[in-house]
N, C-alpha and C. Protein backbone atom coordinates (compact mmCIF):
# COMPACT_ATOMS: atom_id res chain seq x y z
N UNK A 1 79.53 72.35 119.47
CA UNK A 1 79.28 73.73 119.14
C UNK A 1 80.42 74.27 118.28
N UNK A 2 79.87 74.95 117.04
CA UNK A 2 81.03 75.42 116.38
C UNK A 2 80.93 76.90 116.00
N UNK A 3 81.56 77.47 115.72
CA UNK A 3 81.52 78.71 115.03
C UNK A 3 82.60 78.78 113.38
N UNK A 4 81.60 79.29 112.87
CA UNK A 4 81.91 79.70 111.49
C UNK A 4 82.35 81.36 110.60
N UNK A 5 83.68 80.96 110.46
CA UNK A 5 84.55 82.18 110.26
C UNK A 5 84.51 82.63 108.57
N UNK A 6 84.09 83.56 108.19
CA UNK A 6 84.15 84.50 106.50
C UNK A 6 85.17 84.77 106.72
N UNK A 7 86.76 84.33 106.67
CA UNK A 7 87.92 85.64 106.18
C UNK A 7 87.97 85.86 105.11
N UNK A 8 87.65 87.26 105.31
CA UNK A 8 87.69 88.16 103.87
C UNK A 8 88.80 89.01 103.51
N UNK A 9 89.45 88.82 102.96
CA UNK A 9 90.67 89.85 102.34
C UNK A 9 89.90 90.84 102.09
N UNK A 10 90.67 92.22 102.55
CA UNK A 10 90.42 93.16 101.57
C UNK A 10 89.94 93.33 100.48
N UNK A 11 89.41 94.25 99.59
CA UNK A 11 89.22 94.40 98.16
C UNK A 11 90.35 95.23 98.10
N UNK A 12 90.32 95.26 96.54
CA UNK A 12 91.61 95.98 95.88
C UNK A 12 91.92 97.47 96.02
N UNK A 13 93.07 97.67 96.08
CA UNK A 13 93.22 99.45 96.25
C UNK A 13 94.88 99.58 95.50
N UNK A 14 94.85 100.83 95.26
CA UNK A 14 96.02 101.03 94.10
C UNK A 14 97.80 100.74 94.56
N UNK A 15 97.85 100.38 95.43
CA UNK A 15 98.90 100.13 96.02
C UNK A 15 99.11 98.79 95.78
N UNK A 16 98.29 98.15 95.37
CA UNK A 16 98.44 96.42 94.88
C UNK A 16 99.24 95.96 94.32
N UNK A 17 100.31 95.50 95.03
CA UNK A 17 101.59 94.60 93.91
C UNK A 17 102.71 95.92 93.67
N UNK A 18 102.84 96.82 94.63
CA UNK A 18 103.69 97.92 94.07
C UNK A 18 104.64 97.85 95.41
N UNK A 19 103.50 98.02 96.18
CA UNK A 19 104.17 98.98 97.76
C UNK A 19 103.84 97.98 99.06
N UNK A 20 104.43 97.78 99.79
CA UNK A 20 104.20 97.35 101.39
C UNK A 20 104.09 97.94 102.05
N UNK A 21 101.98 98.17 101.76
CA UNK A 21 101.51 99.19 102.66
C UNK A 21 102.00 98.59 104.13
N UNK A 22 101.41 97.72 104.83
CA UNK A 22 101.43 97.38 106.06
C UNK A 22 100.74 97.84 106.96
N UNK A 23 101.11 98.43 107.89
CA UNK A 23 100.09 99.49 108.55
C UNK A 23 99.81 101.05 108.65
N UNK A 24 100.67 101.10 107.25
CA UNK A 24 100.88 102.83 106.67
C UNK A 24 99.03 103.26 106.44
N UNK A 25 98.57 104.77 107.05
CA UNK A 25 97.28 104.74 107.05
C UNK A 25 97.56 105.61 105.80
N UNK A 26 95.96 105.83 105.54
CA UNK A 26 95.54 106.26 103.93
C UNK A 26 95.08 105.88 103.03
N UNK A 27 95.59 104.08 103.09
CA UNK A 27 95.14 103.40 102.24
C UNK A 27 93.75 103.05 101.90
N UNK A 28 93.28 103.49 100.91
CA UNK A 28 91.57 103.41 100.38
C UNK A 28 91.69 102.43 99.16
N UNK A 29 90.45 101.80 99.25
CA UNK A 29 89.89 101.13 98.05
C UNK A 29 89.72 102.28 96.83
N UNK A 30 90.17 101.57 95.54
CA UNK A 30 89.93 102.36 94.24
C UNK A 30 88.30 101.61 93.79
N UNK A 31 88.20 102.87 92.26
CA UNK A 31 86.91 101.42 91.98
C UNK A 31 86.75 100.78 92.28
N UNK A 32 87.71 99.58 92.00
CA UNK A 32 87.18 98.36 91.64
C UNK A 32 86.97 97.76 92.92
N UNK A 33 87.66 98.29 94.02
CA UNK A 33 87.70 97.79 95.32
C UNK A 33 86.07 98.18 95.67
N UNK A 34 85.80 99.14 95.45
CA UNK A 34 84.73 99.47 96.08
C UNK A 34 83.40 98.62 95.24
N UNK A 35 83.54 97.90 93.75
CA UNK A 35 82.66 97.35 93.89
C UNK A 35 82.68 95.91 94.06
N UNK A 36 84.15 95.69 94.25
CA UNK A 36 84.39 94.38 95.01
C UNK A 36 83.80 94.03 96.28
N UNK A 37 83.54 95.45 97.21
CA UNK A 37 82.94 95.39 98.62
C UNK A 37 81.63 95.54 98.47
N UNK A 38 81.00 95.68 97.15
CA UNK A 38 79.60 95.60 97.14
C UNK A 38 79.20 93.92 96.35
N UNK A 39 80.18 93.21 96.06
CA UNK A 39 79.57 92.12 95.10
C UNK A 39 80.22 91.32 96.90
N UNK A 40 80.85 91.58 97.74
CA UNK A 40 81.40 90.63 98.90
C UNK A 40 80.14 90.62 100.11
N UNK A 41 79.96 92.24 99.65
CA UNK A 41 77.94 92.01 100.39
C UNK A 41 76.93 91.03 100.37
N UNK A 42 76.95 91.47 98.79
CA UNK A 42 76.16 90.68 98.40
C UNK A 42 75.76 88.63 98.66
N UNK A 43 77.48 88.20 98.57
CA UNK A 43 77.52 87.22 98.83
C UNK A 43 77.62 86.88 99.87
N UNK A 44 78.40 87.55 101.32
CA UNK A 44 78.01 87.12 102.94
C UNK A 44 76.57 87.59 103.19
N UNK A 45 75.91 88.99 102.57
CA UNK A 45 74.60 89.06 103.36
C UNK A 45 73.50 87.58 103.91
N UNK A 46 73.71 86.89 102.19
CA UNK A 46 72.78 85.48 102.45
C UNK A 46 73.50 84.12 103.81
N UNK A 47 74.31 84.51 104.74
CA UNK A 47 74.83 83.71 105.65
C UNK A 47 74.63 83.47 107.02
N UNK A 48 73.49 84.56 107.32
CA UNK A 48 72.55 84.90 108.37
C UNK A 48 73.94 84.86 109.36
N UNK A 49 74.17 85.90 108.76
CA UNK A 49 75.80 86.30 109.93
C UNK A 49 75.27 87.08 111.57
N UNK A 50 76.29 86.89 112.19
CA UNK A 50 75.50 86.94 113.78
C UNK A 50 76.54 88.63 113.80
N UNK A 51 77.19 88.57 113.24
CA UNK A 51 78.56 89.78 113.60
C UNK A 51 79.23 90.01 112.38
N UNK A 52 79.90 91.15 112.09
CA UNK A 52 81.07 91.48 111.51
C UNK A 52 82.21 92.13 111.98
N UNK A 53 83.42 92.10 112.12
CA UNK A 53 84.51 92.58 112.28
C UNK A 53 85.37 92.48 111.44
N UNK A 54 86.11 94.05 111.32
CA UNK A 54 87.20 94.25 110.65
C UNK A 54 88.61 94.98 111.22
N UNK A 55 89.72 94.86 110.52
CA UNK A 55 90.81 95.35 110.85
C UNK A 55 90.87 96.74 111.17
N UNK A 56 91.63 97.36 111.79
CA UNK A 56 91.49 98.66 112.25
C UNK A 56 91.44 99.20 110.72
N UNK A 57 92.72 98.82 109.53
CA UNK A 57 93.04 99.76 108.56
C UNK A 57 91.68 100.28 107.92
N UNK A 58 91.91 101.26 107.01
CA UNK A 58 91.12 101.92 106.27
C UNK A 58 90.41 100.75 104.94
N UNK A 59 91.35 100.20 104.46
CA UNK A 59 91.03 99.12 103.56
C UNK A 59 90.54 98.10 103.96
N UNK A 60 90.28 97.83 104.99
CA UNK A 60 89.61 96.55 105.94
C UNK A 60 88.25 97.64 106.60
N UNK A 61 88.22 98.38 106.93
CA UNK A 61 86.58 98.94 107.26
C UNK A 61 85.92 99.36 106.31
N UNK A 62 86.61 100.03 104.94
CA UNK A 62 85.75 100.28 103.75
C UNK A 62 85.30 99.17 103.38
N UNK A 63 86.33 97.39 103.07
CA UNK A 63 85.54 96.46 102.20
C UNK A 63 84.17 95.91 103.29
N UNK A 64 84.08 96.38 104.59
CA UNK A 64 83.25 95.22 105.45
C UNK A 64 81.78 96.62 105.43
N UNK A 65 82.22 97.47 105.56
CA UNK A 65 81.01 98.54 105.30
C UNK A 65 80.00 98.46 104.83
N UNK A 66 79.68 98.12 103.41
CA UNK A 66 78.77 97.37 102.27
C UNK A 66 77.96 96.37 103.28
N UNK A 67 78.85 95.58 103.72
CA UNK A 67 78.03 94.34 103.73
C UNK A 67 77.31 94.65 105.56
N UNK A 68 78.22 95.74 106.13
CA UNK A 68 77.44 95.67 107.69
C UNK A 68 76.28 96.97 106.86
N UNK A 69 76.08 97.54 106.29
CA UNK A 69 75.13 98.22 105.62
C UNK A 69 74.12 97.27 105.39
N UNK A 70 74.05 96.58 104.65
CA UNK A 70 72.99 95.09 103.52
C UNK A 70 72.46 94.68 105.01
N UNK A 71 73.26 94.00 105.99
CA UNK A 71 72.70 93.08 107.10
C UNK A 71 72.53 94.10 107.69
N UNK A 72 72.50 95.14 108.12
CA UNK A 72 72.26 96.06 109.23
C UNK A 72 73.01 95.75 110.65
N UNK A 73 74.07 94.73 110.45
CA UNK A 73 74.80 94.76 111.97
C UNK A 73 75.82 95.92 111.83
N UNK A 74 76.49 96.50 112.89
CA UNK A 74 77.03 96.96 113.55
C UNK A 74 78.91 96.66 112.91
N UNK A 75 79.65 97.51 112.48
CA UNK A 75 80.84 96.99 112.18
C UNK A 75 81.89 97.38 113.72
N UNK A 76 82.19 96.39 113.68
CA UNK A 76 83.60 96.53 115.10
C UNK A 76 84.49 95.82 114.60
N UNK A 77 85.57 97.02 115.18
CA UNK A 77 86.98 96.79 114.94
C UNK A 77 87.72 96.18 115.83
N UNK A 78 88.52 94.74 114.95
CA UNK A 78 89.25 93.94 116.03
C UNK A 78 90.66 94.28 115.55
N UNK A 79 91.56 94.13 116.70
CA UNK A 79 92.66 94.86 116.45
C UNK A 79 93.66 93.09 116.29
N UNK A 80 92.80 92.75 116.67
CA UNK A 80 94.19 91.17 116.09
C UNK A 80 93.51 90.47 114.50
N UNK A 81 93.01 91.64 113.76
CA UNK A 81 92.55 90.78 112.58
C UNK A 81 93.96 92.29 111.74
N UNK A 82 94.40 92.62 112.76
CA UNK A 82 95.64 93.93 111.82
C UNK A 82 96.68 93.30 110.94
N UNK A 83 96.99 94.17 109.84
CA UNK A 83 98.26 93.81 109.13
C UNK A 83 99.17 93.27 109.81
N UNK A 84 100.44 92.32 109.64
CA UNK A 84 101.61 92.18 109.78
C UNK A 84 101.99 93.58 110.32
N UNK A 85 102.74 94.04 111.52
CA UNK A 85 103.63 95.08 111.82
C UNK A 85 105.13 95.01 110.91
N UNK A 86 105.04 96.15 109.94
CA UNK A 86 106.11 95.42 108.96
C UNK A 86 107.48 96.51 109.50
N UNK A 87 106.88 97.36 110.66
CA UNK A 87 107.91 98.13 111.00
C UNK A 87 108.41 99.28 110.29
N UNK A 88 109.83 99.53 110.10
CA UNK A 88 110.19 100.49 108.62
C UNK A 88 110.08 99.75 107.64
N UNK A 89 109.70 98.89 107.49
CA UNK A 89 109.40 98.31 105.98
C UNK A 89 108.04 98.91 105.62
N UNK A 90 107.21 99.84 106.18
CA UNK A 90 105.60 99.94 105.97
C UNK A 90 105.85 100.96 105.23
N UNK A 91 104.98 101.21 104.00
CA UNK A 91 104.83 101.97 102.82
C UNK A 91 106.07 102.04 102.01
N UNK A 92 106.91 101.04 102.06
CA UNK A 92 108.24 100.96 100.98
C UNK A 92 107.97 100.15 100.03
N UNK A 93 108.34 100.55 98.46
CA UNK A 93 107.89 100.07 96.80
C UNK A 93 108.54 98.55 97.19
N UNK A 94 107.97 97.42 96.77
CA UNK A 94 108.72 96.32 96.49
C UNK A 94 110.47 96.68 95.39
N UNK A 95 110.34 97.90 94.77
CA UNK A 95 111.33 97.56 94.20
C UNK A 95 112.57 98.58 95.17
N UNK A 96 112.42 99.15 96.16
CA UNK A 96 113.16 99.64 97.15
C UNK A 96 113.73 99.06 97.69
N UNK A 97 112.72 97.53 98.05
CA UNK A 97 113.07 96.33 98.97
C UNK A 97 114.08 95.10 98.74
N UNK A 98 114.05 95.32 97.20
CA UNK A 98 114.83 94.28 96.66
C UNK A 98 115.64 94.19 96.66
N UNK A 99 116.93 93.43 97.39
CA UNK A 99 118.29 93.44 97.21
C UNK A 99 118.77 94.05 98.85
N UNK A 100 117.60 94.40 99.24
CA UNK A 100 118.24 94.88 100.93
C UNK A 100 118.19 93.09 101.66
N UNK A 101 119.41 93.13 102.58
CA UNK A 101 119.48 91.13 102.76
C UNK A 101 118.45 91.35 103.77
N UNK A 102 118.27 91.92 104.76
CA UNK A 102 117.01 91.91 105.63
C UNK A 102 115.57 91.28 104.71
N UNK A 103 115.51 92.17 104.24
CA UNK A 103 113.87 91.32 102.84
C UNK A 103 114.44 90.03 102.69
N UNK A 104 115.60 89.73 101.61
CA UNK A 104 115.71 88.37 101.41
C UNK A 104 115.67 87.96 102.37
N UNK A 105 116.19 88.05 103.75
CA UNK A 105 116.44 86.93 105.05
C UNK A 105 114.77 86.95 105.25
N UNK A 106 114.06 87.81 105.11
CA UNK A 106 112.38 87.90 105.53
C UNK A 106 111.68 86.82 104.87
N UNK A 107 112.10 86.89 103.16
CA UNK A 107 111.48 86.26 102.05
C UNK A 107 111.90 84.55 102.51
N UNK A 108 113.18 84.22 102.87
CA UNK A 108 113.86 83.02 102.79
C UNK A 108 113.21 82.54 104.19
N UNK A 109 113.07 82.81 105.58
CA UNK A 109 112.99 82.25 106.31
C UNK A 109 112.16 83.10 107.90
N UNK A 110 110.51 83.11 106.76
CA UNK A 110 109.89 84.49 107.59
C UNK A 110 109.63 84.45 109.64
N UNK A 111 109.48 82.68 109.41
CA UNK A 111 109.36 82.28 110.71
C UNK A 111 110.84 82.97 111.71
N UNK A 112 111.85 83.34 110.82
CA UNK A 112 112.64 83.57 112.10
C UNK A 112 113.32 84.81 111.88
N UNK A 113 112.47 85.64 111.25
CA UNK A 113 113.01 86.58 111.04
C UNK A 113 111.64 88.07 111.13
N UNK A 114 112.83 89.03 111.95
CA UNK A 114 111.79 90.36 111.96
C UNK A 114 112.14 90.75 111.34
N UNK A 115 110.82 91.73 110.60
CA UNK A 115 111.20 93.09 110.04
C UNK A 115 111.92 94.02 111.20
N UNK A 116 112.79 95.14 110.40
CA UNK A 116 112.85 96.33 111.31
C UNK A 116 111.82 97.04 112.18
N UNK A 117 111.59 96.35 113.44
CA UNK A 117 111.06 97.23 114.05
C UNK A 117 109.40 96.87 114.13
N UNK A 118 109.28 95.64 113.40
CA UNK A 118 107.94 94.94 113.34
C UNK A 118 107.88 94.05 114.12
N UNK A 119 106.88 93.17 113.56
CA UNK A 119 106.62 91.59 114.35
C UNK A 119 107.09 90.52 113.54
N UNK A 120 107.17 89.10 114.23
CA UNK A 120 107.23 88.14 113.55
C UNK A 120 105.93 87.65 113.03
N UNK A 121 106.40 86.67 111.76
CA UNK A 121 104.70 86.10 111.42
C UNK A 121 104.51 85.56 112.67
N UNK A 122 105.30 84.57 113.11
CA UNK A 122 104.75 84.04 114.58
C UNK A 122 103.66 84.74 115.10
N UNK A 123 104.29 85.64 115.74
CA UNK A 123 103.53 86.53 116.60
C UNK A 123 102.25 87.07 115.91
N UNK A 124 102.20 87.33 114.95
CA UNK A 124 101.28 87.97 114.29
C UNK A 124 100.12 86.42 114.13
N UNK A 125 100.63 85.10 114.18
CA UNK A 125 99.75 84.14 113.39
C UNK A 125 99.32 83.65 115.34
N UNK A 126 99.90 84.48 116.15
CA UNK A 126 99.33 84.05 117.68
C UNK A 126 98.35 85.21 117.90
N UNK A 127 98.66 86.49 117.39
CA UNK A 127 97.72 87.38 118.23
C UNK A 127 95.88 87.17 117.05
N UNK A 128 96.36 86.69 115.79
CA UNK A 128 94.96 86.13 114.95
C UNK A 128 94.50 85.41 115.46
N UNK A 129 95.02 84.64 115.75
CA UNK A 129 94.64 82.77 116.29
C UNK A 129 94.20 83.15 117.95
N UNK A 130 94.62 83.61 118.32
CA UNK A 130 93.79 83.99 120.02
C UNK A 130 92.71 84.94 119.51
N UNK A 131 92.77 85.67 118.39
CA UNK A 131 91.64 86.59 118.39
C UNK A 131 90.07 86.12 118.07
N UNK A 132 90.83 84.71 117.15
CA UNK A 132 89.26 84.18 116.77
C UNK A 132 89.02 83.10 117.39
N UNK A 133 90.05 82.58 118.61
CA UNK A 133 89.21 82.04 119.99
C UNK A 133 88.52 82.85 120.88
N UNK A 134 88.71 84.25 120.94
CA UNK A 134 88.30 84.64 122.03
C UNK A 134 86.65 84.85 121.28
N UNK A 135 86.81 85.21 120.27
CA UNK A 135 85.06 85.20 119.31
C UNK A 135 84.24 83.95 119.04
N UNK A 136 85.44 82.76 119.34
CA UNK A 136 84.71 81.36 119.51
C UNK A 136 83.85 81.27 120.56
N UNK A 137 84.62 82.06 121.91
CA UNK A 137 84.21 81.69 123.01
C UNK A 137 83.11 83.07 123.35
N UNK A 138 82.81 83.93 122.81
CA UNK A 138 82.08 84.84 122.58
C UNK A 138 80.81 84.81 122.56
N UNK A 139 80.72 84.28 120.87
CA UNK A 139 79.63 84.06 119.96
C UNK A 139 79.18 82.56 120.05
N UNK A 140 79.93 81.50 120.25
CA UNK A 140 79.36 80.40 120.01
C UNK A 140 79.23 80.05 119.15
N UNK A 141 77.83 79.17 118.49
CA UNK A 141 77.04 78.99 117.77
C UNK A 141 76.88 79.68 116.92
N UNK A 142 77.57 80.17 115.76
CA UNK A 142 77.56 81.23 114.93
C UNK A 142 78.32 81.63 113.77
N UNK A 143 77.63 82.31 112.99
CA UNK A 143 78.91 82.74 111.74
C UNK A 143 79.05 84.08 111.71
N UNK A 144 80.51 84.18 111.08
CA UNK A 144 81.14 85.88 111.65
C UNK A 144 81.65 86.16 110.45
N UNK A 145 81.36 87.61 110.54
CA UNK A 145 82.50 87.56 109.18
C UNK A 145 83.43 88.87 109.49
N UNK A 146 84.65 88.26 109.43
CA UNK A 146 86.15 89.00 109.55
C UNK A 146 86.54 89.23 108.35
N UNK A 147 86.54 90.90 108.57
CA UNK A 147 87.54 90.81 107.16
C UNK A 147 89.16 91.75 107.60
N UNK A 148 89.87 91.02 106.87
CA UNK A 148 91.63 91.56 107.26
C UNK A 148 92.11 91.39 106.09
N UNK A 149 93.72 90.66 106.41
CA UNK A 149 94.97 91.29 105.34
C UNK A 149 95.14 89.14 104.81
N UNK A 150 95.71 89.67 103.45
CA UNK A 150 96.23 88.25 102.72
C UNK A 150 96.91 87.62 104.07
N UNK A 151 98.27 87.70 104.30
CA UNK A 151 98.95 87.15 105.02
C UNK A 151 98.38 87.15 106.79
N UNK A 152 97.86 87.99 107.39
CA UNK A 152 96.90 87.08 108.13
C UNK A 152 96.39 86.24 108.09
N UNK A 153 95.23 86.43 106.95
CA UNK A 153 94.37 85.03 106.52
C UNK A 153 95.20 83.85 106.47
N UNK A 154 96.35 84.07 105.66
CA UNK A 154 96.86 82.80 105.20
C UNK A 154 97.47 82.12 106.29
N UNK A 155 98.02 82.96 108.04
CA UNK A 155 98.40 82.60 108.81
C UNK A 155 97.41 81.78 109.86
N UNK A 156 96.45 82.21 109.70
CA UNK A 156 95.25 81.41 110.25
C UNK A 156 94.87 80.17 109.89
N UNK A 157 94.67 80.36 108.14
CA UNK A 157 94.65 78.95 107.33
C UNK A 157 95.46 77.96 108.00
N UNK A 158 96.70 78.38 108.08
CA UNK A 158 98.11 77.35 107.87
C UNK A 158 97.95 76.93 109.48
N UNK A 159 97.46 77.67 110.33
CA UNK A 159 97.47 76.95 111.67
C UNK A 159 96.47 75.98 111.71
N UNK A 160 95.46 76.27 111.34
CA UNK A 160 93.95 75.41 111.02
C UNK A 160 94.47 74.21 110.55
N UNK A 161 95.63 74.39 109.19
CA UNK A 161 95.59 73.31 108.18
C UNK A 161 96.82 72.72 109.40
N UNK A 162 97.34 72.64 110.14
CA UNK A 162 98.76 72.06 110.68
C UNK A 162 100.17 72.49 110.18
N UNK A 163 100.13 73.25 109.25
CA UNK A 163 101.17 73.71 108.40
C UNK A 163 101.79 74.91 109.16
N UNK A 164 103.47 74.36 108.82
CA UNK A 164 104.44 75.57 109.27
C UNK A 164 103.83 76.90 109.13
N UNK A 165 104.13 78.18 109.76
CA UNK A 165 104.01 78.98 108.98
C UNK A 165 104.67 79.95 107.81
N UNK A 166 105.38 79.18 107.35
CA UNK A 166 106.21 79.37 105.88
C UNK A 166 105.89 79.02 104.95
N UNK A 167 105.02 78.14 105.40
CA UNK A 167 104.10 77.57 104.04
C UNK A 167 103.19 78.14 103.50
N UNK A 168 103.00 79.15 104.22
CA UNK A 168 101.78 80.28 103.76
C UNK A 168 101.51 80.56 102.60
N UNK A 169 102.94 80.32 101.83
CA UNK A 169 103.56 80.78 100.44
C UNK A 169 103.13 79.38 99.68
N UNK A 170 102.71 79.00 99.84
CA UNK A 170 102.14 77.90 98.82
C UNK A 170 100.44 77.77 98.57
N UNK A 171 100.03 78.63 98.76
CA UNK A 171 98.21 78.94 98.61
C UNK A 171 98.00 80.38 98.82
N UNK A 172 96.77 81.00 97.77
CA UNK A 172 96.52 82.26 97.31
C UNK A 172 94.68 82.83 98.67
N UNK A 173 95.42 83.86 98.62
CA UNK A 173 94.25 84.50 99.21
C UNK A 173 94.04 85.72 98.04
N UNK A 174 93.52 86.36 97.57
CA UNK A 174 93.48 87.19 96.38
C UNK A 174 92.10 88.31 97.20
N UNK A 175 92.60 89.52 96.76
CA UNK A 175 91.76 90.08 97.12
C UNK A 175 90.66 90.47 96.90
N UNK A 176 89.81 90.78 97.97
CA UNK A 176 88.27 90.68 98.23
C UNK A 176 87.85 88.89 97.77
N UNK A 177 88.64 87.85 98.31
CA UNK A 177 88.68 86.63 98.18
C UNK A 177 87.94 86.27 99.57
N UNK A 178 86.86 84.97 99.78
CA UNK A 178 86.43 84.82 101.27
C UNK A 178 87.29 83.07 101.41
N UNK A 179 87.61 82.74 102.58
CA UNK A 179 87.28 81.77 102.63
C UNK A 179 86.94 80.88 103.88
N UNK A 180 85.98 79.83 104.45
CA UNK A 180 85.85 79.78 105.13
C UNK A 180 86.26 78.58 105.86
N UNK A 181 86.44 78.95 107.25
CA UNK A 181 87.19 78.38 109.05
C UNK A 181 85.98 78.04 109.85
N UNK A 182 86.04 76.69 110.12
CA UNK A 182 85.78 76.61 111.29
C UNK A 182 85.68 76.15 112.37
N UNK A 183 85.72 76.56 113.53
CA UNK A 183 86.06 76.07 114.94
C UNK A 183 85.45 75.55 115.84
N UNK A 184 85.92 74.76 116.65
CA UNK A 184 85.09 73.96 118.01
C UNK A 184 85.82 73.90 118.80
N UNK A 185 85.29 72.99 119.52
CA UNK A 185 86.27 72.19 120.75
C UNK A 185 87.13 71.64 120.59
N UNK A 186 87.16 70.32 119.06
CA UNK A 186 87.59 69.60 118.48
C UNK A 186 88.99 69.85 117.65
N UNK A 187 88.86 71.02 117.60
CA UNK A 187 89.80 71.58 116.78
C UNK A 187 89.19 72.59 115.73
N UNK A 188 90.11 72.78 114.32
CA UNK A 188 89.91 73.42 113.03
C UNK A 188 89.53 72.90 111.71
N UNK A 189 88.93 73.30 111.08
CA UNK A 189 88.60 72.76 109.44
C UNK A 189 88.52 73.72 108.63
N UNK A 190 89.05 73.36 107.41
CA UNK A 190 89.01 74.55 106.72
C UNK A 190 88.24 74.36 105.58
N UNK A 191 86.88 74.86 105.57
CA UNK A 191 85.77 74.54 104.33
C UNK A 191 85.56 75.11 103.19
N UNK A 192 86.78 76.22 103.16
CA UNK A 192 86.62 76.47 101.38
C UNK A 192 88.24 77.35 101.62
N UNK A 193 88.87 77.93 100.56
CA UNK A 193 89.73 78.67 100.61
C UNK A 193 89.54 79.57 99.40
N UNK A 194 89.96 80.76 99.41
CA UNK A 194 89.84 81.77 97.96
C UNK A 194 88.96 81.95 97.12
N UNK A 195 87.54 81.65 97.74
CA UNK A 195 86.75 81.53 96.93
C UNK A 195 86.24 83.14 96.47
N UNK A 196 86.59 83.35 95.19
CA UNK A 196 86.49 85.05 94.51
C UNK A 196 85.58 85.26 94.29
N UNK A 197 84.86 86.64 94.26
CA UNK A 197 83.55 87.11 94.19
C UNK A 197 83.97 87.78 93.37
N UNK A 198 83.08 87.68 92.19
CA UNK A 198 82.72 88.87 90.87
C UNK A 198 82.45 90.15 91.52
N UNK A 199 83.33 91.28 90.75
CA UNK A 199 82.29 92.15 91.26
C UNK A 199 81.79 92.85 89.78
């Protein structure tokens, strides 16, 4: 018995590549996000999905909206598909960040290092990874589609794949990107990664 996981990144919103939102609220999809969450419909609706869940944030229930609209299920919010806790690092410009040694010590060696007042990836790649056992053991027989944050996803990947989690940094999740996990008894496989939807 297996179950089959959609992680879906976010779609795009204007804070992209500027700022470390994190779990700063407010954050909304712009355009393009929003018709990124209608072309991400489009492509999970055909997956005869049993469920959807998304991250508490605002940018994780707007991109999954569309598509629990198209299938008519029900959207619920899982709270271990949440951003990284980046602590006081949440809503600060990448270029604020640069040159403080805390970031570099973050950037150089994330496994052993907290943000101010956040979590570790660790922790963050344990409370994902128990979240989509407990939906293994849930649902069963089934495909789900989760949608959350890049570096979640990628922390999930990297446990699936056997990989440190520092390695995260060597493969792209891009947003409103799906790719798909999936689970058994047996273990993990990972059957596609980043695969981008036009919108």
């Amino acid at each position: 018995m297996t179950t089959t996981f959609y992680l879906v990144r976010h779609a795009a919103h204007g804070h992209l590549g500027r700022t470390l939102c994190g779990r700063m609220p407010g954050v909304s999809l712009g355009e393009e996000g929003r018709a990124q969450a209608e072309a991400l419909a489009g492509r999970l609706a055909r997956e005869d999905l049993a469920a959807i869940y998304a991250s508490p944030l605002e940018r994780a229930q707007e991109t999954a909206s569309p598509l629990a609209a198209r299938t008519g299920l029900p959207l619920q919010t899982l709270p271990a598909l949440n951003e990284i806790d980046f602590g006081e690092w949440s809503g600060r410009s990448f270029e604020e960040l640069h040159g403080d040694p805390r970031w570099d010590g973050w950037n150089t060696a994330r496994h052993v290092t907290r943000p101010p007042g956040g979590e570790t990836i660790l922790e963050a790649q344990a409370r994902a990874v128990r979240g989509l056992e407990e939906l293994r053991r849930a649902h069963g027989e089934a495909r789900l589609a989760l949608v959350s944050h890049a570096d979640v996803i990628k922390l999930v990947l990297a446990y699936a794949l056997g990989l440190a989690a520092d390695a995260m940094g060597r493969f792209e999740v891009s947003p409103a990107s799906v790719s798909v996990l999936v689970l058994g008894d047996w273990g993990a496989k990972v059957e596609s990664l980043n695969e981008r939807v036009a919108a």
